[in-house]
C-alpha atoms as a PDB file:
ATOM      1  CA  UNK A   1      57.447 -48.066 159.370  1.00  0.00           C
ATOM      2  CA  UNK A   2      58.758 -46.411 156.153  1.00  0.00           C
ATOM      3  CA  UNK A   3      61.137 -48.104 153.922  1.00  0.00           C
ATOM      4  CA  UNK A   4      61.526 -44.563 151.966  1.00  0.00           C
ATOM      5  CA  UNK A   5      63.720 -41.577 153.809  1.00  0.00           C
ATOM      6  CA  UNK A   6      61.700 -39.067 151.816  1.00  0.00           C
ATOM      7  CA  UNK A   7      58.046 -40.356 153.635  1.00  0.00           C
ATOM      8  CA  UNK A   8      59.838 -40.905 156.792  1.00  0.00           C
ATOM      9  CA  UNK A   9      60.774 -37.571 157.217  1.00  0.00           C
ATOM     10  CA  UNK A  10      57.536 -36.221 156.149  1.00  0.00           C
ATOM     11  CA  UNK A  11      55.958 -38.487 158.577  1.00  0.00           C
ATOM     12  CA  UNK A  12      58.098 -36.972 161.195  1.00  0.00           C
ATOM     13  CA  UNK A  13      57.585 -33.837 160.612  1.00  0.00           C
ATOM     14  CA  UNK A  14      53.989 -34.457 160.429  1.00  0.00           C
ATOM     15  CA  UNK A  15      53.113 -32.032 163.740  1.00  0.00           C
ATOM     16  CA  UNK A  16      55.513 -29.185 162.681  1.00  0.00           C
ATOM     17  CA  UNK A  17      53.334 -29.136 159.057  1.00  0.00           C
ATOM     18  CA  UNK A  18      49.901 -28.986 161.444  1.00  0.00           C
ATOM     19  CA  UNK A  19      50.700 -26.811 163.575  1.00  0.00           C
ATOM     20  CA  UNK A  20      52.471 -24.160 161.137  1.00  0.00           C
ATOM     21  CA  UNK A  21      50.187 -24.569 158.229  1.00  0.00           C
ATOM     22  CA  UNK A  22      47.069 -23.521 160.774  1.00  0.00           C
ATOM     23  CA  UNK A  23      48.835 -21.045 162.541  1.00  0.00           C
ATOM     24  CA  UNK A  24      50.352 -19.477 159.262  1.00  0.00           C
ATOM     25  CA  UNK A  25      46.767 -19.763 157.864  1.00  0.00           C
ATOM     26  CA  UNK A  26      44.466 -18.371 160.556  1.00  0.00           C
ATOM     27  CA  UNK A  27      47.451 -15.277 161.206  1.00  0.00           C
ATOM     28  CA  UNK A  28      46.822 -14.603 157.143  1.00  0.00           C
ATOM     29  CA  UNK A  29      43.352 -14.832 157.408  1.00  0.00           C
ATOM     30  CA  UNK A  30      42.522 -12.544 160.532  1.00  0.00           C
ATOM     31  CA  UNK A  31      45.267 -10.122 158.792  1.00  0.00           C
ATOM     32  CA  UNK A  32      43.430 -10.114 155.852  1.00  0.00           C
ATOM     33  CA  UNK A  33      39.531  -9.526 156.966  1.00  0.00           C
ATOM     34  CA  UNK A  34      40.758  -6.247 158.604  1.00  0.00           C
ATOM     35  CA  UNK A  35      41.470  -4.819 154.730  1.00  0.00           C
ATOM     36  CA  UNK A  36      38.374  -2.730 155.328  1.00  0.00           C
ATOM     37  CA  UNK A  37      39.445  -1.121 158.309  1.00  0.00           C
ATOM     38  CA  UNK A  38      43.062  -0.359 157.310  1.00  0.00           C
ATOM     39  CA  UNK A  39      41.681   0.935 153.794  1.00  0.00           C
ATOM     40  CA  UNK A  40      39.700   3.872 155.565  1.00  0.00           C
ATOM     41  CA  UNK A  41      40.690   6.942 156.101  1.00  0.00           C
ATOM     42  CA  UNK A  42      42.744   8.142 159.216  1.00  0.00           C
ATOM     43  CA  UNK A  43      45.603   5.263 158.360  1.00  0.00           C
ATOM     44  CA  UNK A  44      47.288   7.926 156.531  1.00  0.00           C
ATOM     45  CA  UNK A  45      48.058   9.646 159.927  1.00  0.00           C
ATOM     46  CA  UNK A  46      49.683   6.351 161.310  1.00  0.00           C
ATOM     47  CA  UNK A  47      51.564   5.323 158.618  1.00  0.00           C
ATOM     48  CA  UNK A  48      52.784   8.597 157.875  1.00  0.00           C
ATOM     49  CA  UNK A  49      54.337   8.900 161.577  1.00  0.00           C
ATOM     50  CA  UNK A  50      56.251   5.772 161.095  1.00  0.00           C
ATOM     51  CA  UNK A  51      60.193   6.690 161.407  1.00  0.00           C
ATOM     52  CA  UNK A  52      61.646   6.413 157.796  1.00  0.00           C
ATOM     53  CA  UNK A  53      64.007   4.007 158.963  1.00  0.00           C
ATOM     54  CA  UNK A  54      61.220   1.635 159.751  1.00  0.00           C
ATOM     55  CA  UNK A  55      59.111   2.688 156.398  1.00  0.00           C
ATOM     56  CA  UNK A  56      59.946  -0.535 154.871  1.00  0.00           C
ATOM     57  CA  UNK A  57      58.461  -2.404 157.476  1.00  0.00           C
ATOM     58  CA  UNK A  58      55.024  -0.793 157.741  1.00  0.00           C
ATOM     59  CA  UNK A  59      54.902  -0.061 153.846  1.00  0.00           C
ATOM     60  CA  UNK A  60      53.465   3.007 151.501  1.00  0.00           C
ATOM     61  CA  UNK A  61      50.196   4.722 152.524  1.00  0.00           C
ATOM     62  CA  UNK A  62      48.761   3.369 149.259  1.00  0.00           C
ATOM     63  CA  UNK A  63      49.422  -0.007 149.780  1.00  0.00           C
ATOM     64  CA  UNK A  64      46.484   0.289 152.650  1.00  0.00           C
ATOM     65  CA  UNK A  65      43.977   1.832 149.945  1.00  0.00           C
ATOM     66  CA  UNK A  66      44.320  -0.810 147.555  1.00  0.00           C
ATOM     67  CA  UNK A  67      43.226  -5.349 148.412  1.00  0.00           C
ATOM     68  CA  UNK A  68      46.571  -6.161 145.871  1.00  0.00           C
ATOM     69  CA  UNK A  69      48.731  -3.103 147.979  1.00  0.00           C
ATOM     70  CA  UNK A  70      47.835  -4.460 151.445  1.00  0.00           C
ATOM     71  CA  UNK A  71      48.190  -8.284 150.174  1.00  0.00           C
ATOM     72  CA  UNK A  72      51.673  -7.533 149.250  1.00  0.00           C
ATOM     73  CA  UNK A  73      52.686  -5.322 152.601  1.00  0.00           C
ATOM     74  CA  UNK A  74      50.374  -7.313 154.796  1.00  0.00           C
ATOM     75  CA  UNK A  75      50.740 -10.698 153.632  1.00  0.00           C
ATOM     76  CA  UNK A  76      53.454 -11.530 151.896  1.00  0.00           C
ATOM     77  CA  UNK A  77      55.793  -8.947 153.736  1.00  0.00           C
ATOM     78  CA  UNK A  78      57.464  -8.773 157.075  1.00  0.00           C
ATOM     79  CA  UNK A  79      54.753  -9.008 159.121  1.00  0.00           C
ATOM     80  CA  UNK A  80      53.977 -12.491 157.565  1.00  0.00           C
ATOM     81  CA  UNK A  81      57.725 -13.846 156.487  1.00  0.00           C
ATOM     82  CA  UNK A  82      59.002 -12.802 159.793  1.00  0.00           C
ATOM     83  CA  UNK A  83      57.304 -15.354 161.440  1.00  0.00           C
ATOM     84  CA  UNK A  84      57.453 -17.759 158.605  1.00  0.00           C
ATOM     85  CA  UNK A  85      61.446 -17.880 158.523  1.00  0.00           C
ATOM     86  CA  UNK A  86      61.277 -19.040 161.797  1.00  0.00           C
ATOM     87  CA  UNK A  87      59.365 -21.911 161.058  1.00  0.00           C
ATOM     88  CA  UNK A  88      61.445 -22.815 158.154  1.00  0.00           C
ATOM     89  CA  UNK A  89      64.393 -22.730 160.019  1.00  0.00           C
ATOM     90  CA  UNK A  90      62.819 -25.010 162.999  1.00  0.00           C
ATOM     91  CA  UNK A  91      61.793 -27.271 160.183  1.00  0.00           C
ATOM     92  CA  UNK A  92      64.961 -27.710 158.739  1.00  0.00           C
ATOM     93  CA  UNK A  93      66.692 -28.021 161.843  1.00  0.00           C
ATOM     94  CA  UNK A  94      64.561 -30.595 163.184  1.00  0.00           C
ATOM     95  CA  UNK A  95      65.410 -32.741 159.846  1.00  0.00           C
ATOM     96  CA  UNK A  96      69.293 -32.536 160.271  1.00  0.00           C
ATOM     97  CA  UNK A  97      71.355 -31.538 163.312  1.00  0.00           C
ATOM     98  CA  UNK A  98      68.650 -32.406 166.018  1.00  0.00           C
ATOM     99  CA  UNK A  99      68.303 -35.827 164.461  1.00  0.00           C
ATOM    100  CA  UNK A 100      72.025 -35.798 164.663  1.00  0.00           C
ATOM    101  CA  UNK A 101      71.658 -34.596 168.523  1.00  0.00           C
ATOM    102  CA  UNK A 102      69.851 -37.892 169.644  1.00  0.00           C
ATOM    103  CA  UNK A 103      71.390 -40.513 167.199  1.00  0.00           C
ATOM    104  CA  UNK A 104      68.672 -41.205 164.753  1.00  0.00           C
ATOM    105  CA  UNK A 105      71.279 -39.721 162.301  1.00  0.00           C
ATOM    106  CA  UNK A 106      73.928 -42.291 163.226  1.00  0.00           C
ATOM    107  CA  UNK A 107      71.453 -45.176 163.375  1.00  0.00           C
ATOM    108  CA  UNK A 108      69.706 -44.045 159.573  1.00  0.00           C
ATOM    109  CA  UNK A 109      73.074 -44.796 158.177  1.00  0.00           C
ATOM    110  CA  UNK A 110      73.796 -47.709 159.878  1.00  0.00           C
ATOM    111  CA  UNK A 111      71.806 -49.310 157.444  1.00  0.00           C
ATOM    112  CA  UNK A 112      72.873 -50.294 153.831  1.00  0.00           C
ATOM    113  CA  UNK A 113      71.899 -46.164 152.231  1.00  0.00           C
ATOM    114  CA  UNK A 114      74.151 -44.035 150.804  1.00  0.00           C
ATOM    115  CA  UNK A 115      74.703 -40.203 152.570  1.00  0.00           C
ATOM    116  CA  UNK A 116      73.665 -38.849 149.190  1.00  0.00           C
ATOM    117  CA  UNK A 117      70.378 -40.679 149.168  1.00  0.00           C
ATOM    118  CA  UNK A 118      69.640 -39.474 153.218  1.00  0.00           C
ATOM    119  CA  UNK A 119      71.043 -35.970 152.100  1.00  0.00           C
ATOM    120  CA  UNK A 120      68.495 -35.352 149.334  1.00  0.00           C
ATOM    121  CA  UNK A 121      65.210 -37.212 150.382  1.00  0.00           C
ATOM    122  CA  UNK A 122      65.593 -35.549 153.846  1.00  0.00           C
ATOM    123  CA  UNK A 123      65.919 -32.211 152.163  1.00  0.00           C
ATOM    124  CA  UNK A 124      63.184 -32.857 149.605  1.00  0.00           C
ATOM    125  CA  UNK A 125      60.716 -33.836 152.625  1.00  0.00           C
ATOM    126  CA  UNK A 126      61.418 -30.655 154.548  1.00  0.00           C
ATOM    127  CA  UNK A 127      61.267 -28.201 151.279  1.00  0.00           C
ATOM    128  CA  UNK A 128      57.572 -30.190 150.490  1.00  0.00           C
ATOM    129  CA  UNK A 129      56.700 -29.300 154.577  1.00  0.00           C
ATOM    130  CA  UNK A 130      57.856 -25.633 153.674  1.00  0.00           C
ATOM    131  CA  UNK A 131      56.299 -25.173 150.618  1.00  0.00           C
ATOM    132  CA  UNK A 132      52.580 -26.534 151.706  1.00  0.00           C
ATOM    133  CA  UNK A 133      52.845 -24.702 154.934  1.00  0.00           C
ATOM    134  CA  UNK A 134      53.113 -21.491 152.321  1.00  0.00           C
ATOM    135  CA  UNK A 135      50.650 -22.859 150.303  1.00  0.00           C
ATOM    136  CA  UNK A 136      47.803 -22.606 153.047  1.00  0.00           C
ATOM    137  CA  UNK A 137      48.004 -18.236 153.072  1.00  0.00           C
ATOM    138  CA  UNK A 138      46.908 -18.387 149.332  1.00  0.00           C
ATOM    139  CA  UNK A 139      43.485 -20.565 150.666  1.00  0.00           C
ATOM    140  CA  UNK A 140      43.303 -18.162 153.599  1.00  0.00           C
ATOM    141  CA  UNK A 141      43.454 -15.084 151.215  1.00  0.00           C
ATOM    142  CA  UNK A 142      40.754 -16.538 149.284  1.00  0.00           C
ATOM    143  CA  UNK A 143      38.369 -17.354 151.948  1.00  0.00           C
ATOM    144  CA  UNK A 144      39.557 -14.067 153.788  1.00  0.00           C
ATOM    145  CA  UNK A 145      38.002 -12.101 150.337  1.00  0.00           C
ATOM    146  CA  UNK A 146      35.159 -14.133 150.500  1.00  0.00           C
ATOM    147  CA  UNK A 147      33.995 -12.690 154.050  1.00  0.00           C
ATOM    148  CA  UNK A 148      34.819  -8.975 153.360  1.00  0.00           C
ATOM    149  CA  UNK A 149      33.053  -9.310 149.672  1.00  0.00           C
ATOM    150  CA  UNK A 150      36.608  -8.215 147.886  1.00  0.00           C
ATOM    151  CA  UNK A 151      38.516  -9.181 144.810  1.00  0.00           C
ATOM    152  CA  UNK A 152      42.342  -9.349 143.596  1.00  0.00           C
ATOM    153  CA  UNK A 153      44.013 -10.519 140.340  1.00  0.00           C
ATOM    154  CA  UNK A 154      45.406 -14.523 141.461  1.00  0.00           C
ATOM    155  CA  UNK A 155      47.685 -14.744 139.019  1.00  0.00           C
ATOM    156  CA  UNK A 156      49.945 -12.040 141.281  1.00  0.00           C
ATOM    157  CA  UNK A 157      48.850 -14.040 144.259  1.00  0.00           C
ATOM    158  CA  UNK A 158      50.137 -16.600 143.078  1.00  0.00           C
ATOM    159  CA  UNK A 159      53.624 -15.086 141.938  1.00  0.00           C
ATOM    160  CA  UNK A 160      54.276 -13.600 145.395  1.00  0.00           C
ATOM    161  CA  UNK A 161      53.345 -17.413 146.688  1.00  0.00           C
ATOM    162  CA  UNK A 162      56.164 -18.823 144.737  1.00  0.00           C
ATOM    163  CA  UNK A 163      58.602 -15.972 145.738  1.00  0.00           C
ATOM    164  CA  UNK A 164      57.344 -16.148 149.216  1.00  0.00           C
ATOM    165  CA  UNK A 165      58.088 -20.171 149.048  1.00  0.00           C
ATOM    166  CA  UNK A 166      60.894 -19.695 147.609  1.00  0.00           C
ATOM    167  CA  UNK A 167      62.646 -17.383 150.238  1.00  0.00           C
ATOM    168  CA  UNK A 168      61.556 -19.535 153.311  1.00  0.00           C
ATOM    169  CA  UNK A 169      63.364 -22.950 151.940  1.00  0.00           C
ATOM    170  CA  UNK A 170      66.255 -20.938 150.882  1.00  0.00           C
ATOM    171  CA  UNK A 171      66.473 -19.144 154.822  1.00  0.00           C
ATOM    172  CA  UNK A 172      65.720 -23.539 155.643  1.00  0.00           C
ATOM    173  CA  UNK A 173      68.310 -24.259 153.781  1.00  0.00           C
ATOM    174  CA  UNK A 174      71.038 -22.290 155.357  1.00  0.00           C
ATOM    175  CA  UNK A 175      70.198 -24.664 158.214  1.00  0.00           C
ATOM    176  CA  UNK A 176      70.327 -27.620 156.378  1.00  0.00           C
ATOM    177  CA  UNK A 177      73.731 -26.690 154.674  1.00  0.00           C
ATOM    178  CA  UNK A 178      75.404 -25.602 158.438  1.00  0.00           C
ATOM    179  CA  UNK A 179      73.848 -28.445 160.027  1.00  0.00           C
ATOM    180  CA  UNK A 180      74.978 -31.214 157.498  1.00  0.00           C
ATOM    181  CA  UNK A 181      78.110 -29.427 156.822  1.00  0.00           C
ATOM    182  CA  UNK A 182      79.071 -29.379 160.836  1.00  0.00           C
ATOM    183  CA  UNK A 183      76.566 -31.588 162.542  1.00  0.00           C
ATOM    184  CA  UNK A 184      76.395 -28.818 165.804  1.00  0.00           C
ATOM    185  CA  UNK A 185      73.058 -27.587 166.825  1.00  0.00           C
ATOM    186  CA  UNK A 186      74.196 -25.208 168.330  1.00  0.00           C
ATOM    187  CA  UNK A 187      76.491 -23.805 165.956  1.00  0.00           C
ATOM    188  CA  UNK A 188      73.687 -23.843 163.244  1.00  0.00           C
ATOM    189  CA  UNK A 189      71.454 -21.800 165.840  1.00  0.00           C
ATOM    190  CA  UNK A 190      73.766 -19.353 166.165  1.00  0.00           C
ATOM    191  CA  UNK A 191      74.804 -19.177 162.576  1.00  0.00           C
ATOM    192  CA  UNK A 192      71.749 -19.298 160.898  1.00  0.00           C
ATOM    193  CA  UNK A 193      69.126 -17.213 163.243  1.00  0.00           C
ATOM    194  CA  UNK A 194      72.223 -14.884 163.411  1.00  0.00           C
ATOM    195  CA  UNK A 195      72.391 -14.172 159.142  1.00  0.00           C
ATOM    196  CA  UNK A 196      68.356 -14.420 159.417  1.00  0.00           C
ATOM    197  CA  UNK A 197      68.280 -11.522 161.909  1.00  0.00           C
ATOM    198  CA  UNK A 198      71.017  -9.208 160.656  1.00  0.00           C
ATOM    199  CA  UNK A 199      69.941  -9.489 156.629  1.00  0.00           C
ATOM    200  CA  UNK A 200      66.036  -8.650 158.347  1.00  0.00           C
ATOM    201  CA  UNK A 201      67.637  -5.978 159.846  1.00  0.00           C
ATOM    202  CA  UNK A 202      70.070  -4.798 156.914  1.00  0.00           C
ATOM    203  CA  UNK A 203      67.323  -5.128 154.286  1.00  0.00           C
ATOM    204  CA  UNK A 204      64.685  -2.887 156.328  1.00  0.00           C
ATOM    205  CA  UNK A 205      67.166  -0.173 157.739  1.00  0.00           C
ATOM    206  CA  UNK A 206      68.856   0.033 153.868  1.00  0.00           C
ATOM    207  CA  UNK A 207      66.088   2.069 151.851  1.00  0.00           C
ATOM    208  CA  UNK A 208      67.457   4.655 154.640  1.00  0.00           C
ATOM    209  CA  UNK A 209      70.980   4.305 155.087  1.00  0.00           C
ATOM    210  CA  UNK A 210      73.299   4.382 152.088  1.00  0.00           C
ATOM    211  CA  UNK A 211      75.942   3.226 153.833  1.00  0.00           C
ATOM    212  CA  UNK A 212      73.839  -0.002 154.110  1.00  0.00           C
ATOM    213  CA  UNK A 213      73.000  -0.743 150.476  1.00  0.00           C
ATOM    214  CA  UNK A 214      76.406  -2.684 149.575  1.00  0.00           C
ATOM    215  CA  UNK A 215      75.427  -5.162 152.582  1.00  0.00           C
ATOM    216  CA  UNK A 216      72.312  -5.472 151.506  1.00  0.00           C
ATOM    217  CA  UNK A 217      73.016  -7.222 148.299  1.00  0.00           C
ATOM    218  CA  UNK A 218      74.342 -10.480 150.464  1.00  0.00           C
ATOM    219  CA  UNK A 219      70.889 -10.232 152.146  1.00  0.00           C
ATOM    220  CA  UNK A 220      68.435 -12.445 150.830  1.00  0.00           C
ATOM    221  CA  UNK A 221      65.830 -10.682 151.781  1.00  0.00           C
ATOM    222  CA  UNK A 222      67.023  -7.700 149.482  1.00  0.00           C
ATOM    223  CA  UNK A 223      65.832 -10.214 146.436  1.00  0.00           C
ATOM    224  CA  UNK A 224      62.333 -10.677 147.704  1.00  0.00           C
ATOM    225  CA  UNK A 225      59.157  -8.512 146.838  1.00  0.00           C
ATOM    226  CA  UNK A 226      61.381  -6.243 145.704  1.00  0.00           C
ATOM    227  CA  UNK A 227      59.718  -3.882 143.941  1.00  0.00           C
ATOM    228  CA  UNK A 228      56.152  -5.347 145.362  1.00  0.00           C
ATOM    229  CA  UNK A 229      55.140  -8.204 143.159  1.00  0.00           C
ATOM    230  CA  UNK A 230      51.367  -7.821 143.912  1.00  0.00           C
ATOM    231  CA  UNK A 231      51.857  -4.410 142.254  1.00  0.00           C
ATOM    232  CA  UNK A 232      54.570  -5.091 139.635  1.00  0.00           C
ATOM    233  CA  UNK A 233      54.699  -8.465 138.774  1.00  0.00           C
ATOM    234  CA  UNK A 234      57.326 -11.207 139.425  1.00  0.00           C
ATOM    235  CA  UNK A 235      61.287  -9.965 139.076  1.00  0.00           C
ATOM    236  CA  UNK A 236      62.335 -13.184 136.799  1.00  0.00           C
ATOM    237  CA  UNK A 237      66.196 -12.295 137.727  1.00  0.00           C
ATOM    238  CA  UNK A 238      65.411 -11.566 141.676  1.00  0.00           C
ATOM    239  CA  UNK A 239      63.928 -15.120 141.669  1.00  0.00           C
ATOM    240  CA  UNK A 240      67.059 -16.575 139.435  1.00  0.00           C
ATOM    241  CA  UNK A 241      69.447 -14.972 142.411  1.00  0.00           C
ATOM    242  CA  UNK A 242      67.278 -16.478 145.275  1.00  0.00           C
ATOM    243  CA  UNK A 243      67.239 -20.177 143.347  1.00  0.00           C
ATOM    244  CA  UNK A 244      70.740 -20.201 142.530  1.00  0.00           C
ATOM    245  CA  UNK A 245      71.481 -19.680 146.216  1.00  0.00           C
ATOM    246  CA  UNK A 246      69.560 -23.031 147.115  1.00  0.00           C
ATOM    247  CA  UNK A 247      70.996 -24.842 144.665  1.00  0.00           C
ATOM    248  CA  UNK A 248      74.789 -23.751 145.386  1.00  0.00           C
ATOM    249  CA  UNK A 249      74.599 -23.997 149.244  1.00  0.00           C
ATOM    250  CA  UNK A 250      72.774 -27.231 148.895  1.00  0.00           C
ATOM    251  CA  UNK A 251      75.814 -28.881 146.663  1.00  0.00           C
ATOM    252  CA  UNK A 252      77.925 -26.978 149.436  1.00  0.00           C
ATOM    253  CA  UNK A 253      76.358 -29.087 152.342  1.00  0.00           C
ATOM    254  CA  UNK A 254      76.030 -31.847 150.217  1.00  0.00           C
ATOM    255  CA  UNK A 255      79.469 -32.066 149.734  1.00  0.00           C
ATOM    256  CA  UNK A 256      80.253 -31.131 153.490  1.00  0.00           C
ATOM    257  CA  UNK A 257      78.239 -34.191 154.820  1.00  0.00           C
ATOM    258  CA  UNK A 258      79.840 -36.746 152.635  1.00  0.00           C
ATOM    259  CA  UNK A 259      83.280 -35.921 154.052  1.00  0.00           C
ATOM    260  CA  UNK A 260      82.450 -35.396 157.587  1.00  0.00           C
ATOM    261  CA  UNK A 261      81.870 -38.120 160.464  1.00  0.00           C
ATOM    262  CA  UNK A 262      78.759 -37.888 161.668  1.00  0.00           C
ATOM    263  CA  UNK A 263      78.373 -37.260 165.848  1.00  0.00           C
ATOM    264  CA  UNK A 264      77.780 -40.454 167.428  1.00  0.00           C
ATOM    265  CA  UNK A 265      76.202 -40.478 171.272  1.00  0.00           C
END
């Protein structure tokens, strides 16, 4: 149907971007209408009961008093990119080793295209699926502030939208790299999901343990919203260390898949 890898993967992909983008929406919206309730008084006594360990998770009393505060804990924190790294990671998976899985992999390069051309236009079309899927909490903000009659600076919405993008193609691309690189399901699964758990788990436990901080600098996570951009701005070099790491583990798979056979059924 498509001559073109790039629109052949997005056309692929087309019921992983519909599902996620509505699901990711309507979760943002229906977070975001119950600002009023979590901005009353009587949170204080909730949040403040939260273990310290878990602090990070649940965020600072203020952050409930305030629409950019609870944007930046409600939306564009764990509550939201928990859920959202697993979809990048499905989506990336689904564009490299399960292709690989059930031979469309083996029968793409059958024809007369270079592995360089399938390696980049496959991970171009799933970092567009990614990044739109992202793009539909920004709309669901707005309409969200709409219904409850509230305001917030979009310029800061904005900057936690490209950090927020930015972190869910790099967790993708972890995939992509392991699953080009090695061409196991499997051993991507396990890989991946298992650096995606223990850097969530490292990066919220570490504002409590000290013993933690030094591991925390190899999460990704630690590089993200961190301090709150909704309340300070975007952290230029945070977002420099979260790029670089797409762009050097995507020349690390890219190099991987050029020297590898790929799995034939």
């Amino acid at each position: 149907m498509f001559r073109n890898i790039y629109f052949k993967s997005l056309y692929s992909l087309r019921w992983q971007l519909l599902g996620w983008l509505v699901g990711l929406a309507a979760m943002s919206f229906s977070t975001m209408v119950l600002y009023p309730s979590f901005s009353q008084t009587g949170i204080e006594d909730i949040v403040n009961s939260v273990p310290d360990s878990l602090k990070s998770l649940v965020g600072d009393v203020a952050d409930f008093k305030t629409v950019p505060g609870y944007i930046g804990q409600q939306i564009f924190g764990p509550n939201l990119y928990i859920i959202s790294l697993i979809m990048a990671i499905l989506i990336f998976l689904g564009i490299s080793a399960s292709e690989e899985a059930d031979g469309r992999m083996q029968s793409l390069l059958s024809f007369p295209v270079s592995r360089t051309r399938v390696y980049f236009q496959k991970w171009l079309a799933a970092i567009t699926v990614v990044t739109v899927i992202c793009a539909s909490v920004v709309l669901a903000i707005w309409l969200a502030l709409l219904v409850i009659d509230e305001s917030t600076d979009f310029t800061l919405v904005w900057q936690s939208l490209l950090a927020f993008s930015l972190i869910n193609i790099a967790y993708g691309v972890i995939v992509y790299v392991i699953a080009m690189f090695t061409g196991s399901r499997g051993l991507t699964l396990l890989l991946a999901c298992g650096y995606a758990v223990a850097s969530l788990f490292i990066t919220s436990l570490a504002p409590a343990v000290d013993k933690l901080e030094i591991l925390d600098k190899f999460s990704l996570l630690h590089y993200y919203n961190n301090p709150q951009i909704m309340s300070n701005g975007l952290d230029e070099t945070n977002l420099l260390v979260i790029i670089g790491a797409i762009v050097v583990l995507t020349i690390i798979g890219w190099i991987g898949f050029l020297r590898r056979d790929v799995r034939t059924n």
